[in-house]
N, C-alpha and C. Protein backbone atom coordinates (compact mmCIF):
# COMPACT_ATOMS: atom_id res chain seq x y z
N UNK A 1 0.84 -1.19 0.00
CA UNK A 1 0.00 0.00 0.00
C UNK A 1 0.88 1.25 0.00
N UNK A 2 0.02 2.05 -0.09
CA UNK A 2 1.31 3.59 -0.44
C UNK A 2 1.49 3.91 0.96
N UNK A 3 0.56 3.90 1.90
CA UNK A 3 1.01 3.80 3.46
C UNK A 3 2.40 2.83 4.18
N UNK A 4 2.42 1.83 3.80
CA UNK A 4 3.46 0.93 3.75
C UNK A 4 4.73 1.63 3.01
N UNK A 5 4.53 1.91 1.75
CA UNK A 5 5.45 2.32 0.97
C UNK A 5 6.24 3.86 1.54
N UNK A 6 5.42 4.57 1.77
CA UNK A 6 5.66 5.95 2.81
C UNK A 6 6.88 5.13 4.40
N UNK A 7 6.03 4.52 4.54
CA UNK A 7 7.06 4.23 5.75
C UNK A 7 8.51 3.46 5.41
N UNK A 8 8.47 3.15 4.70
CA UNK A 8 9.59 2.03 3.80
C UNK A 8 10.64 3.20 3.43
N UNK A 9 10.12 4.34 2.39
CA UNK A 9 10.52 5.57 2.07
C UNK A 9 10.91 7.35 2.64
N UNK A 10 10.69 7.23 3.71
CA UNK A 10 10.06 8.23 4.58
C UNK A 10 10.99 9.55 3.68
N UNK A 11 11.89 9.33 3.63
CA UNK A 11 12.76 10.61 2.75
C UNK A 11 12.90 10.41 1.00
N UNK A 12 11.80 9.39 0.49
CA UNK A 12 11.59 9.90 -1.14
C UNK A 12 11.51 11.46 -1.10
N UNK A 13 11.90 11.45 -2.72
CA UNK A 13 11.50 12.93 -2.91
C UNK A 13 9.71 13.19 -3.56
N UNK A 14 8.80 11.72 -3.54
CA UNK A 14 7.58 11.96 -3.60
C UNK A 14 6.75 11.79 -2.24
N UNK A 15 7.89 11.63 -1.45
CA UNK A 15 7.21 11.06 -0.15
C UNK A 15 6.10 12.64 0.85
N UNK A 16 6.40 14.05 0.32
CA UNK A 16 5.27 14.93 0.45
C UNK A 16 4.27 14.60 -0.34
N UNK A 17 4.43 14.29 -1.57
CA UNK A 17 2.98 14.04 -2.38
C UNK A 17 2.13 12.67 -1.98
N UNK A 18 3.16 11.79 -1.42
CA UNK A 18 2.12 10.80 -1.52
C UNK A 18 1.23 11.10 0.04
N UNK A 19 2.32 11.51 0.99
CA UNK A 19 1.72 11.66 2.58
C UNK A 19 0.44 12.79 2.16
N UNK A 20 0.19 13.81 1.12
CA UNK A 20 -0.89 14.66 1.08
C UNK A 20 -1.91 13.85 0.56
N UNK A 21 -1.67 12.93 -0.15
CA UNK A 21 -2.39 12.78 -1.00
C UNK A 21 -3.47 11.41 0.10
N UNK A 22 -2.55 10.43 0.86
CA UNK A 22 -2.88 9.66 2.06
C UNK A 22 -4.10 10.26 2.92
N UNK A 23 -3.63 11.69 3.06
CA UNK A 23 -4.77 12.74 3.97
C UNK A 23 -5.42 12.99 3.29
N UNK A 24 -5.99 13.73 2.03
CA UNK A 24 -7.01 14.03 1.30
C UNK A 24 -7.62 12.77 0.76
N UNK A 25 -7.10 11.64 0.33
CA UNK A 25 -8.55 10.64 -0.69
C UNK A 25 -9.53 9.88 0.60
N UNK A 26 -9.19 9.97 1.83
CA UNK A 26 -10.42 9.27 2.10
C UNK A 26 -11.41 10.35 2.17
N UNK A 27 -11.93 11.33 2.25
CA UNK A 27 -12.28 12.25 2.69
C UNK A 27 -13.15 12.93 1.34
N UNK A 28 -12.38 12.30 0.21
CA UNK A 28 -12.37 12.48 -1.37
C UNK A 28 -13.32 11.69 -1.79
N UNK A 29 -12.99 10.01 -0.78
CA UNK A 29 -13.46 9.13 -1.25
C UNK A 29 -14.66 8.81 -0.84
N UNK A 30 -15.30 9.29 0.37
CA UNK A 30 -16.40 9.27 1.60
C UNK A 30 -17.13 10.11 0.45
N UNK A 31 -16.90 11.34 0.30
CA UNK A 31 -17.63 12.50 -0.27
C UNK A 31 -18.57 12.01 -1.43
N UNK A 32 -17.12 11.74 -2.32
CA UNK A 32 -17.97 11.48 -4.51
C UNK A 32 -18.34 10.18 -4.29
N UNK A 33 -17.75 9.02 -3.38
CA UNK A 33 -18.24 7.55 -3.85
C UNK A 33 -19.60 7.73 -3.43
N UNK A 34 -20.57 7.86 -2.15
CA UNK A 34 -21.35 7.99 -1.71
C UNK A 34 -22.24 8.41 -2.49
N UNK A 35 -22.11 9.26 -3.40
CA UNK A 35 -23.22 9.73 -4.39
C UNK A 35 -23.66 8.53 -5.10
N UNK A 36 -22.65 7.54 -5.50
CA UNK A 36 -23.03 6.33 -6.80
C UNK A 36 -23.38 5.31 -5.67
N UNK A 37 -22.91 5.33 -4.81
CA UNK A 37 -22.74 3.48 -4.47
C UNK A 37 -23.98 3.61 -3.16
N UNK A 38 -24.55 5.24 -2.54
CA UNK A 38 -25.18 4.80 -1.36
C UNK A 38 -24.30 4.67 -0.66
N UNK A 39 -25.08 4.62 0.94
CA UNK A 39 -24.07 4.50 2.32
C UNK A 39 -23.84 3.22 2.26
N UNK A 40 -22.59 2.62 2.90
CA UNK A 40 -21.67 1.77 3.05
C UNK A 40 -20.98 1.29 4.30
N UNK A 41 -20.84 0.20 4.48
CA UNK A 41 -19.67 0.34 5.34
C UNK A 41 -18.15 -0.05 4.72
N UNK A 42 -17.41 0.78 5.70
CA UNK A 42 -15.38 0.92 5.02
C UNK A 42 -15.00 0.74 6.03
N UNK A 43 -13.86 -0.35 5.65
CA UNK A 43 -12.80 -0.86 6.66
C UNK A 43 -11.65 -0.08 6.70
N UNK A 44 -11.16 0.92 7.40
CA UNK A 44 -9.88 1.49 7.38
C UNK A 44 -8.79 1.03 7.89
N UNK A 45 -8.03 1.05 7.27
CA UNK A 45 -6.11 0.68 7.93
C UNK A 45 -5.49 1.89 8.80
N UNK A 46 -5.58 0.97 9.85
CA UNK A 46 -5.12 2.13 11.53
C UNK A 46 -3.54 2.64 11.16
N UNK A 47 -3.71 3.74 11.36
CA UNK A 47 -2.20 4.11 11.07
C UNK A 47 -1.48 4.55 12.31
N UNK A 48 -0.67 3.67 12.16
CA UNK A 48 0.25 3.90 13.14
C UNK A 48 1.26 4.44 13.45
């Protein structure tokens, strides 16, 4: 996962884009999926 991969990487030079990008899609993903698919339930990966 790119969470995995972030920690593996912590000093890439994409490692700001991917950590922004980690914080914005669930939030992205809660928002636009919900319109097509209806409420749901989502399993999230605890970050540690």
């Amino acid at each position: 996962t790119m969470r995995r991969w972030l920690e593996a990487n912590p000093d890439d030079e994409l490692a700001k884009e991917v950590r922004a990008q980690l914080t914005s899609e669930p939030e992205r993903y809660a928002r636009y999926t919900r319109e097509y698919m209806g409420w749901g339930v989502f399993a999230l990966m605890g970050r540690a």
